[in-house]
N, C-alpha and C. Protein backbone atom coordinates (compact mmCIF):
# COMPACT_ATOMS: atom_id res chain seq x y z
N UNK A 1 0.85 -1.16 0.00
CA UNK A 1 0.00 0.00 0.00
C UNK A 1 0.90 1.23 0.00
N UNK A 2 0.49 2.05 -1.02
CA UNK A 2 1.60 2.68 -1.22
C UNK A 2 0.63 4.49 -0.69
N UNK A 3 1.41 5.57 0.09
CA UNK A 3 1.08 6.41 0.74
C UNK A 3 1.06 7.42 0.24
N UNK A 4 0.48 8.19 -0.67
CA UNK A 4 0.64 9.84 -1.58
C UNK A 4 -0.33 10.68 -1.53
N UNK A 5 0.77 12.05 -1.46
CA UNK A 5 -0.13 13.15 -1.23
C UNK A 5 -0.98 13.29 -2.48
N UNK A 6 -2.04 14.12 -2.02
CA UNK A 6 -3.05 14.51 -2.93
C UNK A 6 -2.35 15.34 -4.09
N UNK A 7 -1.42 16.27 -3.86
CA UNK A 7 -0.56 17.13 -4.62
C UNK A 7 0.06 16.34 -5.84
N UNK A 8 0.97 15.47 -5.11
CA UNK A 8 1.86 14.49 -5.60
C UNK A 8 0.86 13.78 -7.12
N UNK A 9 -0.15 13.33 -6.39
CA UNK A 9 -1.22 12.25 -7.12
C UNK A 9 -1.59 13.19 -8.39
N UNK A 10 -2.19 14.47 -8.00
CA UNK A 10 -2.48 15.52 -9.74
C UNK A 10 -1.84 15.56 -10.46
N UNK A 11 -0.25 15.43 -9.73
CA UNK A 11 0.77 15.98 -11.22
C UNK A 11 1.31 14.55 -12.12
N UNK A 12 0.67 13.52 -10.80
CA UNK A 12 1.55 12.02 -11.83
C UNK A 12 0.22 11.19 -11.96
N UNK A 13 -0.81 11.75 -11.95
CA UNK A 13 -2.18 11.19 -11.73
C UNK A 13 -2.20 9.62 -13.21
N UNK A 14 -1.43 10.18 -14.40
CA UNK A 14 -2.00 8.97 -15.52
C UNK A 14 -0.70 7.36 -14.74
N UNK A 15 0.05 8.34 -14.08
CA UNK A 15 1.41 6.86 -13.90
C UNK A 15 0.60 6.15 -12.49
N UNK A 16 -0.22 6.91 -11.91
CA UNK A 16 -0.43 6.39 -10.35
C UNK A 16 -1.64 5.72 -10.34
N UNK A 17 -2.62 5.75 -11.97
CA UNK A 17 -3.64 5.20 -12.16
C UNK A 17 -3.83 3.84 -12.69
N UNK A 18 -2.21 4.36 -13.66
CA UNK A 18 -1.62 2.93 -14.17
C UNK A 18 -0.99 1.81 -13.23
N UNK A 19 -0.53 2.68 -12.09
CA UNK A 19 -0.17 1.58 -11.50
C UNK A 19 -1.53 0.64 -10.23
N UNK A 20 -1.94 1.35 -10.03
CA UNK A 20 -3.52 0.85 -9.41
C UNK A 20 -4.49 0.03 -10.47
N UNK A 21 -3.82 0.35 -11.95
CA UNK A 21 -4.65 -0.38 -12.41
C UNK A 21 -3.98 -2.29 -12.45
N UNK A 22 -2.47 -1.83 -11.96
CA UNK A 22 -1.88 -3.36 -12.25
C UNK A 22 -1.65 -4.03 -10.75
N UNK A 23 -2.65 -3.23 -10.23
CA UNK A 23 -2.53 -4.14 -8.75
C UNK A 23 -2.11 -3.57 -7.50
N UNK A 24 -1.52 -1.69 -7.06
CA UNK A 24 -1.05 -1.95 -6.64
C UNK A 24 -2.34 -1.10 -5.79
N UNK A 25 -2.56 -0.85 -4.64
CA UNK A 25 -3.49 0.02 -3.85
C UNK A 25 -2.43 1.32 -3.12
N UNK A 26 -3.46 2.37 -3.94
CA UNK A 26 -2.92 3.77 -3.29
C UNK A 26 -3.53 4.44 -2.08
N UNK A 27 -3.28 5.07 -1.27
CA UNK A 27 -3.93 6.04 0.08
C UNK A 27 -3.29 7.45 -0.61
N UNK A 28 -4.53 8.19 -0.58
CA UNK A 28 -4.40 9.44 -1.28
C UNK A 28 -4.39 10.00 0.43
N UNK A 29 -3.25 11.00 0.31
CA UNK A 29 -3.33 11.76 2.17
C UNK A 29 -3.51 13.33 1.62
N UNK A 30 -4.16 13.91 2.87
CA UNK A 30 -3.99 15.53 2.86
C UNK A 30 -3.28 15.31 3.93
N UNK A 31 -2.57 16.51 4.07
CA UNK A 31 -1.92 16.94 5.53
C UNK A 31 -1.47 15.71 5.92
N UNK A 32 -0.87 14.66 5.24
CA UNK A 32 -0.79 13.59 6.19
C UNK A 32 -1.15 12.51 6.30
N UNK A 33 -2.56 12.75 6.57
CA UNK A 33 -3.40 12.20 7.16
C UNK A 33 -4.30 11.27 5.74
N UNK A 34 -4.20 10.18 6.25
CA UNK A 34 -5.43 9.24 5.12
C UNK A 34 -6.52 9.89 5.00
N UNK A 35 -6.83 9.73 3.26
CA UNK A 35 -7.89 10.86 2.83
C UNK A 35 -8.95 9.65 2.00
N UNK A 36 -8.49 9.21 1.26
CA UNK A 36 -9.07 8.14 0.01
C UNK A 36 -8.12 7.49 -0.31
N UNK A 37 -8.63 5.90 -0.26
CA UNK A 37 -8.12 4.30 -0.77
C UNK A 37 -8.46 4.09 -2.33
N UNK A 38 -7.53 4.01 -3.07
CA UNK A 38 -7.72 3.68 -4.57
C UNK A 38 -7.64 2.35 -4.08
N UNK A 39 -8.22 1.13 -5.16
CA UNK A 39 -7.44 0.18 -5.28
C UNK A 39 -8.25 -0.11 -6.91
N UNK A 40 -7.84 -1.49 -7.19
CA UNK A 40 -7.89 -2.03 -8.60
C UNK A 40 -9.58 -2.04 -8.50
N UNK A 41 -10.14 -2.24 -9.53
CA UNK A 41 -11.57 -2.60 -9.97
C UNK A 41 -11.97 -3.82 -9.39
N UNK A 42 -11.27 -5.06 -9.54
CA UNK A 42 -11.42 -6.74 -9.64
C UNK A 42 -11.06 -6.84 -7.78
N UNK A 43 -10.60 -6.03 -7.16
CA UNK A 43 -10.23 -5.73 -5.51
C UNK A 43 -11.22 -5.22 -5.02
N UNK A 44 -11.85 -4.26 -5.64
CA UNK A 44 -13.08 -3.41 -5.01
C UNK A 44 -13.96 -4.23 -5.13
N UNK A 45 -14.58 -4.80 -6.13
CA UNK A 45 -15.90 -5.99 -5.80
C UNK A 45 -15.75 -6.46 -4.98
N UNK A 46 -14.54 -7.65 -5.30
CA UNK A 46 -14.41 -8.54 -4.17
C UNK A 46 -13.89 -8.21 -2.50
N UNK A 47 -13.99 -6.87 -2.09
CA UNK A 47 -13.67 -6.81 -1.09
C UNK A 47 -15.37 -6.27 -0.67
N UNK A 48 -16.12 -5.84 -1.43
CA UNK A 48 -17.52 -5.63 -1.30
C UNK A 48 -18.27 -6.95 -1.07
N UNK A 49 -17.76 -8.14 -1.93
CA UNK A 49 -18.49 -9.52 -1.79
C UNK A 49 -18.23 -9.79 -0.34
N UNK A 50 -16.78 -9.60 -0.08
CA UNK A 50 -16.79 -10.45 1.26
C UNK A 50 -17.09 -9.18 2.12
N UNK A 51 -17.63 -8.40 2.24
CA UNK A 51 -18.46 -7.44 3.65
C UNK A 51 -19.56 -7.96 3.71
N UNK A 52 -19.93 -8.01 2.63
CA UNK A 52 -21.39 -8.33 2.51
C UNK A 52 -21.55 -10.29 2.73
N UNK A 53 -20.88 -11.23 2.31
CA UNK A 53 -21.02 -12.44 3.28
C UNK A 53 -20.55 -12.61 4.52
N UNK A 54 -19.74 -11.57 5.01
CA UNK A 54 -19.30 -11.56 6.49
C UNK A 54 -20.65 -10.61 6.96
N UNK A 55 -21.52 -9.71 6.22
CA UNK A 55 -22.51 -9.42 6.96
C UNK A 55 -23.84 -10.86 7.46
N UNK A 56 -24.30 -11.24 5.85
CA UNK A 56 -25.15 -12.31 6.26
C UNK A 56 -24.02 -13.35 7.16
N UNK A 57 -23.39 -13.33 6.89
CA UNK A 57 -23.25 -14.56 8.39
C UNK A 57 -23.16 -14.61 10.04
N UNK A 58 -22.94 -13.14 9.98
CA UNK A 58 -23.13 -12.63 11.21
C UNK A 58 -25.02 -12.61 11.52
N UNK A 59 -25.43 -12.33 10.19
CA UNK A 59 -27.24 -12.38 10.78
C UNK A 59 -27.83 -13.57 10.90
N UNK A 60 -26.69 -14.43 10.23
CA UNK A 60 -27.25 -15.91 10.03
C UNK A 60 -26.83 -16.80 11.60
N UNK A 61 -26.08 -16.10 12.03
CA UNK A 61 -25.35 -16.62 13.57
C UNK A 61 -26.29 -16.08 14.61
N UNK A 62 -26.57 -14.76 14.54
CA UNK A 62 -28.06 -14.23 15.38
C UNK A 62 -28.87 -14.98 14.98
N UNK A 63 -29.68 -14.87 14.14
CA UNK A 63 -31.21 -16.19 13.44
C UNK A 63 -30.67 -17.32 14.77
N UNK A 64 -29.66 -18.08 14.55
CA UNK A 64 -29.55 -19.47 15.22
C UNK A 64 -29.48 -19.18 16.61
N UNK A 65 -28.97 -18.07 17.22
CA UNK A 65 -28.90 -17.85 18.50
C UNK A 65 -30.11 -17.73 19.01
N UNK A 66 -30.96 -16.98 18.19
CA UNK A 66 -32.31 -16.52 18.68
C UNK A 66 -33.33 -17.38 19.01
N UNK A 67 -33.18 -18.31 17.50
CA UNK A 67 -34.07 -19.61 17.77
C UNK A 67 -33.36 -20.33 19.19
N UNK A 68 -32.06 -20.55 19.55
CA UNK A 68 -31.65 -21.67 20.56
C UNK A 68 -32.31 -21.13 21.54
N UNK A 69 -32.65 -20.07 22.08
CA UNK A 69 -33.32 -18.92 23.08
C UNK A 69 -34.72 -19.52 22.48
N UNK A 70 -35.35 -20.10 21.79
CA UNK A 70 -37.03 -20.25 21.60
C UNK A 70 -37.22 -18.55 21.32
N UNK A 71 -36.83 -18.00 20.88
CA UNK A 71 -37.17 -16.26 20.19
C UNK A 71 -37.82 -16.34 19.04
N UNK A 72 -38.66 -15.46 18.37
CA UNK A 72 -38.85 -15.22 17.06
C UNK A 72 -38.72 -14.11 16.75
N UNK A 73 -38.93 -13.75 15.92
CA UNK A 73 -38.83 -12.33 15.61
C UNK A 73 -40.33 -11.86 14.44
N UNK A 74 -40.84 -10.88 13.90
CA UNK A 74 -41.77 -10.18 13.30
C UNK A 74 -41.36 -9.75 12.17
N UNK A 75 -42.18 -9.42 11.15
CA UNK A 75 -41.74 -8.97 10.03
C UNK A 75 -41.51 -7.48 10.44
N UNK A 76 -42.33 -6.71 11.73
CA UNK A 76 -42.13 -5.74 11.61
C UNK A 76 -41.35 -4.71 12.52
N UNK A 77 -40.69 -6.17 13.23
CA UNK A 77 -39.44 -5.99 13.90
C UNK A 77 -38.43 -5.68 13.30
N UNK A 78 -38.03 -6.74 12.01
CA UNK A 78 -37.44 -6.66 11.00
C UNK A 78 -37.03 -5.42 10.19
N UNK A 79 -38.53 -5.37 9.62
CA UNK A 79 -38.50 -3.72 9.04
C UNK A 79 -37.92 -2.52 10.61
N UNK A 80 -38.12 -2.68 11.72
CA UNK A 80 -37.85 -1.38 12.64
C UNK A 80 -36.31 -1.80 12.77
N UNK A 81 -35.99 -2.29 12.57
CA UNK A 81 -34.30 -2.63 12.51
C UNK A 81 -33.78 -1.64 11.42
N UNK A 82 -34.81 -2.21 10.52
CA UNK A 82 -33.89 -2.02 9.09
C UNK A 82 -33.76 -0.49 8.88
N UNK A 83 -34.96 0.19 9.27
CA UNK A 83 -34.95 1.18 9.05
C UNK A 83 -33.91 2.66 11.01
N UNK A 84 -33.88 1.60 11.42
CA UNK A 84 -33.31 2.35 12.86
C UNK A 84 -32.03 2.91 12.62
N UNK A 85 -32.00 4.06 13.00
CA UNK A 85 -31.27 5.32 12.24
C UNK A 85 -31.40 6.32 11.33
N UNK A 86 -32.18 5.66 10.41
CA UNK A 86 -32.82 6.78 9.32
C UNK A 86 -33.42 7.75 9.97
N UNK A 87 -33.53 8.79 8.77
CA UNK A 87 -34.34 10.04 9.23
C UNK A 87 -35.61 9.98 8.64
């Protein structure tokens, strides 16, 4: 993972795109400080696939807990979950 300023990144932006495009993952920093994660196209899905099966399996591990407890749950429990936080 390679660490560059935002500055740095405008003026070499076609070499730093090319190289993210062959694999390598950039951290764009201001001041320093981590700003934005480039990485490859074929990295970004698949790091989206696995959030998202490490999410259902975490709901799929509650479901089984709940039932071992004799729990059920409501459809409109469900929905007040889903929506808890929204505005």
């Amino acid at each position: 993972m390679r660490h560059v300023p935002i500055a740095e990144f405008k003026d070499h932006l076609s070499e730093l795109i090319a190289a993210a495009e062959a694999g390598e993952e950039l951290v764009l920093t201001r001041h320093g400080k981590p700003a934005v994660r480039i990485l490859p196209a074929e990295q970004a899905v698949e790091e989206r696939r696995r959030r998202a099966r490490e999410a259902l399996n975490r709901m799929a591990e509650h479901r089984e807990r709940m039932r071992a407890e004799g729990r059920t749950v409501t459809i409109d429990e469900i929905i007040a979950w889903k929506n808890e936080g929204r505005r």
